[in-house]
C-alpha atoms as a PDB file:
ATOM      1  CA  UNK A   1     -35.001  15.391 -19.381  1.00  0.00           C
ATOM      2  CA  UNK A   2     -34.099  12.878 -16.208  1.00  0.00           C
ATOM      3  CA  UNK A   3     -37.563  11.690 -16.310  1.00  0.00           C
ATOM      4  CA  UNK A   4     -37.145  10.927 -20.281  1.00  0.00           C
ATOM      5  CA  UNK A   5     -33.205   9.331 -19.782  1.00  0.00           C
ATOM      6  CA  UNK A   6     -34.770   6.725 -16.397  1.00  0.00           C
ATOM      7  CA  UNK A   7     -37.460   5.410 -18.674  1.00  0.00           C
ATOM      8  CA  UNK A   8     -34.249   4.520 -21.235  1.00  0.00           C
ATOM      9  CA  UNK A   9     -32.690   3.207 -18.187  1.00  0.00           C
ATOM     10  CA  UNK A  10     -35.729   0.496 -17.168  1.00  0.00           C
ATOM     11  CA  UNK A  11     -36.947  -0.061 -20.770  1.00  0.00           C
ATOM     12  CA  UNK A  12     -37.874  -3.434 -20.927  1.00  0.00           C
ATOM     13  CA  UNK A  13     -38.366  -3.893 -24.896  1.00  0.00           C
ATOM     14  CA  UNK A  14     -34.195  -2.602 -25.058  1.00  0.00           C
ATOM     15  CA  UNK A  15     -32.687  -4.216 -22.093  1.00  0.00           C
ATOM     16  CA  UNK A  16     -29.965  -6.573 -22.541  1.00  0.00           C
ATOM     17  CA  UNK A  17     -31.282  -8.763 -19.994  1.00  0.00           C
ATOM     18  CA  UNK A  18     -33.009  -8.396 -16.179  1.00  0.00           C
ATOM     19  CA  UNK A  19     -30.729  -6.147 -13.966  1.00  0.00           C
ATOM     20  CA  UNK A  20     -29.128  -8.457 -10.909  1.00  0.00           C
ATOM     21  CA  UNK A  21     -26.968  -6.645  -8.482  1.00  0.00           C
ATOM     22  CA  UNK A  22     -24.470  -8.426  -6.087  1.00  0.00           C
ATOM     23  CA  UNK A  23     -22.514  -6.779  -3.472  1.00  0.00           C
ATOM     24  CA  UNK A  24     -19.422  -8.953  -1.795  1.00  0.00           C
ATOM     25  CA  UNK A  25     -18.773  -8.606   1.595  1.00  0.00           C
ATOM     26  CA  UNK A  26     -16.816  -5.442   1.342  1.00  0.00           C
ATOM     27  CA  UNK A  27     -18.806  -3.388  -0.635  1.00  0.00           C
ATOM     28  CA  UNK A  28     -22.524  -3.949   1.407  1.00  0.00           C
ATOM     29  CA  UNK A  29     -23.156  -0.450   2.379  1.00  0.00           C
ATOM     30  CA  UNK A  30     -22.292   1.013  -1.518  1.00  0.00           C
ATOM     31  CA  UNK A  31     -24.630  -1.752  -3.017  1.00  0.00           C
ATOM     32  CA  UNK A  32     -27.600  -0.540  -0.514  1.00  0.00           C
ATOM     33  CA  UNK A  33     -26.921   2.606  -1.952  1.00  0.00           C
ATOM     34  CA  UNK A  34     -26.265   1.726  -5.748  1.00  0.00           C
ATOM     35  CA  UNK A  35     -30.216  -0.524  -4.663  1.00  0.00           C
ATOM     36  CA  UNK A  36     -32.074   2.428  -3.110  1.00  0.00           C
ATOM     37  CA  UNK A  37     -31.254   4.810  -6.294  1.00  0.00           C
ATOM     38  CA  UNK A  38     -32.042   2.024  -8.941  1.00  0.00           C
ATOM     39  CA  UNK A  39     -35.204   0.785  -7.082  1.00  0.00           C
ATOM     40  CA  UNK A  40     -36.281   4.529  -7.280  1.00  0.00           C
ATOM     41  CA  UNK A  41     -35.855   5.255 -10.774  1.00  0.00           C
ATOM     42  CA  UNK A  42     -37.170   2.207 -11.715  1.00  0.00           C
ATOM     43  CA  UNK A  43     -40.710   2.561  -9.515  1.00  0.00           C
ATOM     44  CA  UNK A  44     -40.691   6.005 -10.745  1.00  0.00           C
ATOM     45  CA  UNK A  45     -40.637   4.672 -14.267  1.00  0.00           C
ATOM     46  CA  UNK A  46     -44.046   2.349 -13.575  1.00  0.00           C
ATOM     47  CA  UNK A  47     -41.260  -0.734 -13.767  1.00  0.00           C
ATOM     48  CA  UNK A  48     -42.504  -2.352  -9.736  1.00  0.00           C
ATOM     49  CA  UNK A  49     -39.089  -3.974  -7.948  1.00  0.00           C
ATOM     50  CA  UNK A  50     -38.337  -4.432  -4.678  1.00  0.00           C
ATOM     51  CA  UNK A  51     -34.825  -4.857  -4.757  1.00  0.00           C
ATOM     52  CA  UNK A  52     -32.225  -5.768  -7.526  1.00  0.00           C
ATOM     53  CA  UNK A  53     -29.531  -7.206  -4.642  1.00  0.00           C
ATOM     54  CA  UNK A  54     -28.951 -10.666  -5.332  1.00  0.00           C
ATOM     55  CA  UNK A  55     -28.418 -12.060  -1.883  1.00  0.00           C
ATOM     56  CA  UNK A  56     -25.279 -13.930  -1.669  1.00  0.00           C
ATOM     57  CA  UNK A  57     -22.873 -15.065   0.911  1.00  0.00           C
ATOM     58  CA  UNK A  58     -19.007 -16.619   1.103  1.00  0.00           C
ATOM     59  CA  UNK A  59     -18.761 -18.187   4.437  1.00  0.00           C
ATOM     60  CA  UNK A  60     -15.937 -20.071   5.667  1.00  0.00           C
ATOM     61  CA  UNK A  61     -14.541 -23.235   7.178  1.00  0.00           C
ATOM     62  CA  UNK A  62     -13.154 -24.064  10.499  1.00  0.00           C
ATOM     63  CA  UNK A  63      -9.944 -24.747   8.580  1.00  0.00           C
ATOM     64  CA  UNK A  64     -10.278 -21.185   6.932  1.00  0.00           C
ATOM     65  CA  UNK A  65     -11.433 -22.062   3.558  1.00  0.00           C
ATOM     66  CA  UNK A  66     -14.245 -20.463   2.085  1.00  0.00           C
ATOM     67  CA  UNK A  67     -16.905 -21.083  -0.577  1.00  0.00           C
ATOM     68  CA  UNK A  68     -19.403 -18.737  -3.027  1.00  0.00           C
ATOM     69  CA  UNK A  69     -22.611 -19.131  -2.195  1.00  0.00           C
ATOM     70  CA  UNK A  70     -25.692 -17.627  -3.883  1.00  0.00           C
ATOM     71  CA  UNK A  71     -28.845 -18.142  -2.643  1.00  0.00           C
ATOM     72  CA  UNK A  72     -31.215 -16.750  -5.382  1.00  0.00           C
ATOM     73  CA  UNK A  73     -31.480 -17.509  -9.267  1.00  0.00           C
ATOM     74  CA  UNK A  74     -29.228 -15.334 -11.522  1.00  0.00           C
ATOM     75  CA  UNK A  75     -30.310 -17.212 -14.897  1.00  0.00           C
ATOM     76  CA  UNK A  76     -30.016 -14.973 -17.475  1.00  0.00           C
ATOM     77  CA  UNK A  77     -29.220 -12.191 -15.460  1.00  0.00           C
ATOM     78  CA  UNK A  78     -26.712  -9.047 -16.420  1.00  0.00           C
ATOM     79  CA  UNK A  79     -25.143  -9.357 -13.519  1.00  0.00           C
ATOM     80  CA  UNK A  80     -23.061  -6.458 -11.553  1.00  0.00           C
ATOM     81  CA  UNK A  81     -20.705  -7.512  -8.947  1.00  0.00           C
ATOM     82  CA  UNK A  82     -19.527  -4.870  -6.220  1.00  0.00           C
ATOM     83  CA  UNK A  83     -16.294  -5.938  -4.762  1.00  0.00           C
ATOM     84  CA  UNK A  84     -14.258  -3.706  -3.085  1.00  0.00           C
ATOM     85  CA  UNK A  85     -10.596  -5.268  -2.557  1.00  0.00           C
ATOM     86  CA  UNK A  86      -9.550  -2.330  -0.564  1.00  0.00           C
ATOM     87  CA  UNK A  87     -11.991  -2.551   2.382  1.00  0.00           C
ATOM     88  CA  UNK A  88      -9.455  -4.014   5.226  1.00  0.00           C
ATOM     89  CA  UNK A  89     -12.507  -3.778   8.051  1.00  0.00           C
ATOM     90  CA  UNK A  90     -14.115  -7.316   6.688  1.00  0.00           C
ATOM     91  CA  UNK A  91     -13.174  -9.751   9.185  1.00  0.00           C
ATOM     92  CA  UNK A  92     -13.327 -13.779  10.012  1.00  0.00           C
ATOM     93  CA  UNK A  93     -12.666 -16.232  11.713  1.00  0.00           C
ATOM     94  CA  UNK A  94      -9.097 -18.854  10.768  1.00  0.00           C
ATOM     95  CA  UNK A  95      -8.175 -21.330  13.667  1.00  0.00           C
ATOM     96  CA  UNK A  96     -10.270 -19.531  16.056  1.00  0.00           C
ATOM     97  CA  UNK A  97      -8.682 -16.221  15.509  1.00  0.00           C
ATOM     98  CA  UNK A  98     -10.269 -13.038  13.847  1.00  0.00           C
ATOM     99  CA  UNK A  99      -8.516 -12.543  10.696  1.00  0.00           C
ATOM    100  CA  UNK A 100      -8.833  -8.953   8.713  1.00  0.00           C
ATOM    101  CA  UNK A 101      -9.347  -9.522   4.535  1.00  0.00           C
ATOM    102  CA  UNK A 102      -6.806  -8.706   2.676  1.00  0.00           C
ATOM    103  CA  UNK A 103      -6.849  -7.509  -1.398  1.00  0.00           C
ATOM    104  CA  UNK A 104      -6.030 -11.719  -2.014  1.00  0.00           C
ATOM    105  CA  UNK A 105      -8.651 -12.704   0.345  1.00  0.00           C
ATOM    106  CA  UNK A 106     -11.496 -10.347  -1.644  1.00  0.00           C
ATOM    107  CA  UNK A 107     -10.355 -11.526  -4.706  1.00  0.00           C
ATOM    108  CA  UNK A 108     -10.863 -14.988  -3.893  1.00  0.00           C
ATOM    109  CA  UNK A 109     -14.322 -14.467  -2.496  1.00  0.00           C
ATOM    110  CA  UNK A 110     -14.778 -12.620  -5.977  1.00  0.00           C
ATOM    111  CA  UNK A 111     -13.617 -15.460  -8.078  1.00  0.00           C
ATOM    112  CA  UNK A 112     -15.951 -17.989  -5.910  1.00  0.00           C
ATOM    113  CA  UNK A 113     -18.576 -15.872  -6.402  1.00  0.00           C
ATOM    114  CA  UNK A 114     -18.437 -16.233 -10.112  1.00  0.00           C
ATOM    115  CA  UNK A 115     -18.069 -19.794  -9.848  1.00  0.00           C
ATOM    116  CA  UNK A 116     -21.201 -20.224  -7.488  1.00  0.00           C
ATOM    117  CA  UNK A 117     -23.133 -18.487 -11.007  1.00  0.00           C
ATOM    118  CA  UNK A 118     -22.092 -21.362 -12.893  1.00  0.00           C
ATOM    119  CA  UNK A 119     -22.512 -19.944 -16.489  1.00  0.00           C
ATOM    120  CA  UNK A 120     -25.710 -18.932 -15.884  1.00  0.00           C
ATOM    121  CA  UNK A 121     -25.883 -15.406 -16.474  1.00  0.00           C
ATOM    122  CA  UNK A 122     -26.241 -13.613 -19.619  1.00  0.00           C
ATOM    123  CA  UNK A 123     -23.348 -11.638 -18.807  1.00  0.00           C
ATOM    124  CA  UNK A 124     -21.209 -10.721 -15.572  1.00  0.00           C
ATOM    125  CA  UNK A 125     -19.802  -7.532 -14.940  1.00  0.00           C
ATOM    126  CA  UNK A 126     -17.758  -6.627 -12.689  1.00  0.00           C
ATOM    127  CA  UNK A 127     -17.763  -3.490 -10.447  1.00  0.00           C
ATOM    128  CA  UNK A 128     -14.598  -2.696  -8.792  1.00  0.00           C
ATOM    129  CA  UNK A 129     -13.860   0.492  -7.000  1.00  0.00           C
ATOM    130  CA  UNK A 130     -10.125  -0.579  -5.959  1.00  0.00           C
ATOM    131  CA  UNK A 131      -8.225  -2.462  -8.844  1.00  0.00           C
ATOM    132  CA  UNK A 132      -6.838  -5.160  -7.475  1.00  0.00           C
ATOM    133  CA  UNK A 133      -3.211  -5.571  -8.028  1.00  0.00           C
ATOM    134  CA  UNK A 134      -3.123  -2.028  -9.564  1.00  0.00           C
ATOM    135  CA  UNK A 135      -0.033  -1.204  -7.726  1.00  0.00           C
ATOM    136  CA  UNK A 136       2.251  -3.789  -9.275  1.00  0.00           C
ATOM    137  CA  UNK A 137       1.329  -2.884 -12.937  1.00  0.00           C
ATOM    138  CA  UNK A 138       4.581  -3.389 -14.877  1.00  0.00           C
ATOM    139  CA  UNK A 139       8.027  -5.130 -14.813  1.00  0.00           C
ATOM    140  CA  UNK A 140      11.065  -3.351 -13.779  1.00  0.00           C
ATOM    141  CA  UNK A 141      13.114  -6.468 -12.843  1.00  0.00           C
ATOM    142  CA  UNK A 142      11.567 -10.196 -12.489  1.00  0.00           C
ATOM    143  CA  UNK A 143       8.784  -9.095 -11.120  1.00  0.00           C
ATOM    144  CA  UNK A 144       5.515 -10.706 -11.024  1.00  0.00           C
ATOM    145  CA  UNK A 145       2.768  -9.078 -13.181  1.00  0.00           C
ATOM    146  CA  UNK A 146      -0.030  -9.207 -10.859  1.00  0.00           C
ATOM    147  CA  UNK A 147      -3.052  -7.105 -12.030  1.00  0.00           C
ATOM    148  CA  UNK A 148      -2.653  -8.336 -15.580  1.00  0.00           C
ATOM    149  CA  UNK A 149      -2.735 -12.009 -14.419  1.00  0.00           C
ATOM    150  CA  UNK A 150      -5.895 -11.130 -12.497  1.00  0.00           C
ATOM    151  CA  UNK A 151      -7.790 -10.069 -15.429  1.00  0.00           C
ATOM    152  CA  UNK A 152      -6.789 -11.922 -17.988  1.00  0.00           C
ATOM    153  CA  UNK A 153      -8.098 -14.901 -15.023  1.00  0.00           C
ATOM    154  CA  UNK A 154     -11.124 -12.529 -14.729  1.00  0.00           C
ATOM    155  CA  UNK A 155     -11.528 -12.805 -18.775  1.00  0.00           C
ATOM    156  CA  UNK A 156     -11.282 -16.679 -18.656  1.00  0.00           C
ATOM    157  CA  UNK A 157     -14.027 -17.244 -16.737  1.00  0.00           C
ATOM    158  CA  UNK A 158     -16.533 -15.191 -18.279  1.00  0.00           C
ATOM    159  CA  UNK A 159     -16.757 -11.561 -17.384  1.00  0.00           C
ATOM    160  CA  UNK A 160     -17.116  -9.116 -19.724  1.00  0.00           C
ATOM    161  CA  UNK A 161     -17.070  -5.818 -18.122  1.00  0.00           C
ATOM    162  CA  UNK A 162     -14.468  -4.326 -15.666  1.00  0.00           C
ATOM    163  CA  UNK A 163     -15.268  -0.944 -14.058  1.00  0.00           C
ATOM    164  CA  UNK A 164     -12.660   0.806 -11.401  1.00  0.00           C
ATOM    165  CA  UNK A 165     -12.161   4.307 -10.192  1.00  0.00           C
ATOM    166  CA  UNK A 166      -8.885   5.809 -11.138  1.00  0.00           C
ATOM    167  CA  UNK A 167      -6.568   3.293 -11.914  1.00  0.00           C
ATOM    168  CA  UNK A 168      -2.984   2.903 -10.461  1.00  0.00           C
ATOM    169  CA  UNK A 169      -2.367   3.009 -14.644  1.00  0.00           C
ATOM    170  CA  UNK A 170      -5.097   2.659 -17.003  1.00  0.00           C
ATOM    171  CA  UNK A 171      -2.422   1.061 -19.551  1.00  0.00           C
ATOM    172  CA  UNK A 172      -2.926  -2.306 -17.348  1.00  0.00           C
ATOM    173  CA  UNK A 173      -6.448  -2.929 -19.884  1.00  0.00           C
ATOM    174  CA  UNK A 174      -3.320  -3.687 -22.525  1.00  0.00           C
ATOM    175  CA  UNK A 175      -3.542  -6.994 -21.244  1.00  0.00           C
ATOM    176  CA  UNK A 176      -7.046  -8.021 -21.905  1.00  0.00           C
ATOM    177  CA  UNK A 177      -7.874  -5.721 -25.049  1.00  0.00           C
ATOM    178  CA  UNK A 178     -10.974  -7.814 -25.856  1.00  0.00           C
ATOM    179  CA  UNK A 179     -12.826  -7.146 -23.006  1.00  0.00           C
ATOM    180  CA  UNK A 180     -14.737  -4.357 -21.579  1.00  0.00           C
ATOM    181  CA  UNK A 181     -12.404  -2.056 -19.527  1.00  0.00           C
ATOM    182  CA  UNK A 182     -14.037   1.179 -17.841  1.00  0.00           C
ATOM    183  CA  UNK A 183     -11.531   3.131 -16.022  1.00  0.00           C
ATOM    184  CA  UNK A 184     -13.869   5.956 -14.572  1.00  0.00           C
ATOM    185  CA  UNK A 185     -12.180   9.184 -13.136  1.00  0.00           C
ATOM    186  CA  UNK A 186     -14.268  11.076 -10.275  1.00  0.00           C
ATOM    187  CA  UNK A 187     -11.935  14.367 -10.069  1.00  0.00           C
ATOM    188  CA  UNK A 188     -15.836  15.795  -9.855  1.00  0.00           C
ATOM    189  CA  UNK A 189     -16.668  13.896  -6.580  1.00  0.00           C
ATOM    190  CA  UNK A 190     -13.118  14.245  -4.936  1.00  0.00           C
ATOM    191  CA  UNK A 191     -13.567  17.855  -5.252  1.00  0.00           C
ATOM    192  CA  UNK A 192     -17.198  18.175  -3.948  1.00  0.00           C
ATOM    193  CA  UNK A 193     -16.370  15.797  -1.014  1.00  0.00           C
ATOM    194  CA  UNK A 194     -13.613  18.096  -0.087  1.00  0.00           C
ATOM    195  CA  UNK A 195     -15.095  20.878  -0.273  1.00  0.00           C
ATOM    196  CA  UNK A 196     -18.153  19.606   1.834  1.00  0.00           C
ATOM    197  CA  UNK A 197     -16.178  17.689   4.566  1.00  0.00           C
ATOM    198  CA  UNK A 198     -12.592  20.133   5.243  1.00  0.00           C
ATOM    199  CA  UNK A 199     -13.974  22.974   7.249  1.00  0.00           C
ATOM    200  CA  UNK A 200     -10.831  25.162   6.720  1.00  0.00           C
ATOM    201  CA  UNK A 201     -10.322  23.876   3.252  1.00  0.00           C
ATOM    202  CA  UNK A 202      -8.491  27.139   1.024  1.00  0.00           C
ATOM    203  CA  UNK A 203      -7.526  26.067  -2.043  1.00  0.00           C
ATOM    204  CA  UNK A 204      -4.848  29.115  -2.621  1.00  0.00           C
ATOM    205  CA  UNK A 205      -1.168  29.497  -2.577  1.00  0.00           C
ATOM    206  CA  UNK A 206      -0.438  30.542   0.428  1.00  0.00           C
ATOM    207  CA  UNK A 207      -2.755  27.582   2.526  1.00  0.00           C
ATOM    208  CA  UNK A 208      -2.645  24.442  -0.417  1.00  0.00           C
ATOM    209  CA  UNK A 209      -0.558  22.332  -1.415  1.00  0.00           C
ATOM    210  CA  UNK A 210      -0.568  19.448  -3.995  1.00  0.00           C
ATOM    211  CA  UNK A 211       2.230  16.594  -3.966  1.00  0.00           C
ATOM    212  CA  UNK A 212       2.062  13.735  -6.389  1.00  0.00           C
ATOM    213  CA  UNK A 213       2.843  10.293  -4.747  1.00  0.00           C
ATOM    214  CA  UNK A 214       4.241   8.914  -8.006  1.00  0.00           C
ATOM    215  CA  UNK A 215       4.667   9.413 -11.911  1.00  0.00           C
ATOM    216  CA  UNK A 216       1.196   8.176 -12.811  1.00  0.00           C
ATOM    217  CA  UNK A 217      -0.376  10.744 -10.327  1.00  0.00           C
ATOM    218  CA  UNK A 218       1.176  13.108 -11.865  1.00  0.00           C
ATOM    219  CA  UNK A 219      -1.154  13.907 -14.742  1.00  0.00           C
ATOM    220  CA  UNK A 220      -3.948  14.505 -12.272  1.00  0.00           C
ATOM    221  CA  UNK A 221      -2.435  16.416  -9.948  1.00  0.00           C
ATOM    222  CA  UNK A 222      -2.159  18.497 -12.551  1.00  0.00           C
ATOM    223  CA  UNK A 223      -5.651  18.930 -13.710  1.00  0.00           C
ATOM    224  CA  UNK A 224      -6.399  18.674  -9.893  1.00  0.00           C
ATOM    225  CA  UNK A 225      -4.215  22.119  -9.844  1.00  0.00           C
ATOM    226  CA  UNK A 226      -6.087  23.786 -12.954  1.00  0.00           C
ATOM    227  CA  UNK A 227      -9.315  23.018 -11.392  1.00  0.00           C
ATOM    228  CA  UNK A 228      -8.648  24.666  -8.055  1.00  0.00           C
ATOM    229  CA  UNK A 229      -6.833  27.556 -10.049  1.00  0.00           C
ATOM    230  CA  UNK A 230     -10.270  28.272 -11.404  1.00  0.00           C
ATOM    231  CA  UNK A 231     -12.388  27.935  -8.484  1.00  0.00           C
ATOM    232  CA  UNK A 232     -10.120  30.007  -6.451  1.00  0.00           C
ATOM    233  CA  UNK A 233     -11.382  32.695  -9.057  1.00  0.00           C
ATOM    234  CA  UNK A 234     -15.222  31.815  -8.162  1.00  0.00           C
ATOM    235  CA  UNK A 235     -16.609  33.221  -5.146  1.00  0.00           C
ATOM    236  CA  UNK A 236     -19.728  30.644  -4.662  1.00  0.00           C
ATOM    237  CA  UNK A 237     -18.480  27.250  -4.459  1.00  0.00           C
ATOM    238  CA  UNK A 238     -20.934  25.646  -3.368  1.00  0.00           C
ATOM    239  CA  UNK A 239     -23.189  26.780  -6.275  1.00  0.00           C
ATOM    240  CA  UNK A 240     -20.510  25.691  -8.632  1.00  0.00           C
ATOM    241  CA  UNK A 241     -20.383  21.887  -6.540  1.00  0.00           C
ATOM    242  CA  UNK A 242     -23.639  21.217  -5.938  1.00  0.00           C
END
């Protein structure tokens, strides 16, 4: 059945267009990853790639402004951008000075990115794991509306397709409701990765605990609480994670 759904996957009679995958700055090590498995499947499937990264770059000025840079064709490519706003480790230079990126800074490099394609592509998505400006999704006093800005600036120049892991509030799509929104939730991967990584993990009354950090967590909290209800009832749970 896998064998049957990767030669879907790399079909080249019902492909939109060739697969071109572009990781920003912040998001290298997940687009090796996200390369490695697609590379795979597709050599598997008798469809010969080396890589699908599309090597890019957004270096910067002594002043501290930067530029989008790619340094391969992307004509007619569906092209996925990984850009994670969240990843604070990214660092360069301004005056002299080591500077750490912040959410703004990513989602410059982001937006130069897109302009270094230049229309070119048959269609740019955009993968991103953090939304940025999730946090400040609605108007309580005069506020500024940050997240919807960004997407509706996302929508104007040209991408399609939004995809982000558990949004701050999924409602935030409201403001571009002609464009591809994906807001994916991995309750299935949190689990697994705690269950793998806490040694002295118990998920039972008496040793666990969950607090919601806000309103819109609560929802999932709760499921998060049904789940581990269940599991506690399951002896083997690494047979049920795995």
């Amino acid at each position: 059945m896998g064998n049957n759904a990767d030669k879907i996957l790399f079909d080249n009679n019902s492909r939109v267009a060739p697969l071109g995958l572009l990781a920003m700055e912040g998001a290298k090590e997940l687009g090796e990853k996200v390369n490695w498995y697609l590379t795979n499947w597709a050599n598997e499937n008798e469809y010969a790639v080396d890589t699908f990264l599309v090597q890019s770059d957004c270096p910067r000025f002594s002043s501290g402004d930067g530029k989008g840079l790619i340094k391969q064709t992307v004509r007619g490519n569906d092209l996925f951008i990984l850009c994670d706003v969240g990843n604070y480790n990214c660092k360069y230079k301004l005056f002299g000075q080591l500077n750490c990126m912040s959410p703004d800074d990513h989602y410059q490099d982001l937006k130069r990115i897109i302009q270094a394609a230049s229309g070119k592509t048959h269609r740019i998505n955009v993968i991103m794991p953090t939304l940025y400006g999730g946090r400040q999704h609605r108007r309580n006093y005069r506020e500024s509306l940050d997240c919807a800005v960004a997407l509706q600036e996302l929508q104007a120049m040209g991408v399609s397709n939004i995809l982000t892991f558990d949004a701050h509030d999924p409602r935030v799509q409201n403001a571009i409701p002609l464009m591809g929104f994906d807001n994916i939730i991995p309750s299935y991967q949190v689990l697994k990765a705690m269950f793998r990584s806490i040694e002295d993990f118990k998920p039972n009354k008496e040793h666990y605990m969950i607090v919601s950090p806000d309103e819109g967590a609560i929802s999932r909290n709760m499921y998060y609480a049904s789940i581990l209800g269940e599991v506690c009832s399951i002896k083997d749970v690494t047979t049920l994670l795995s």
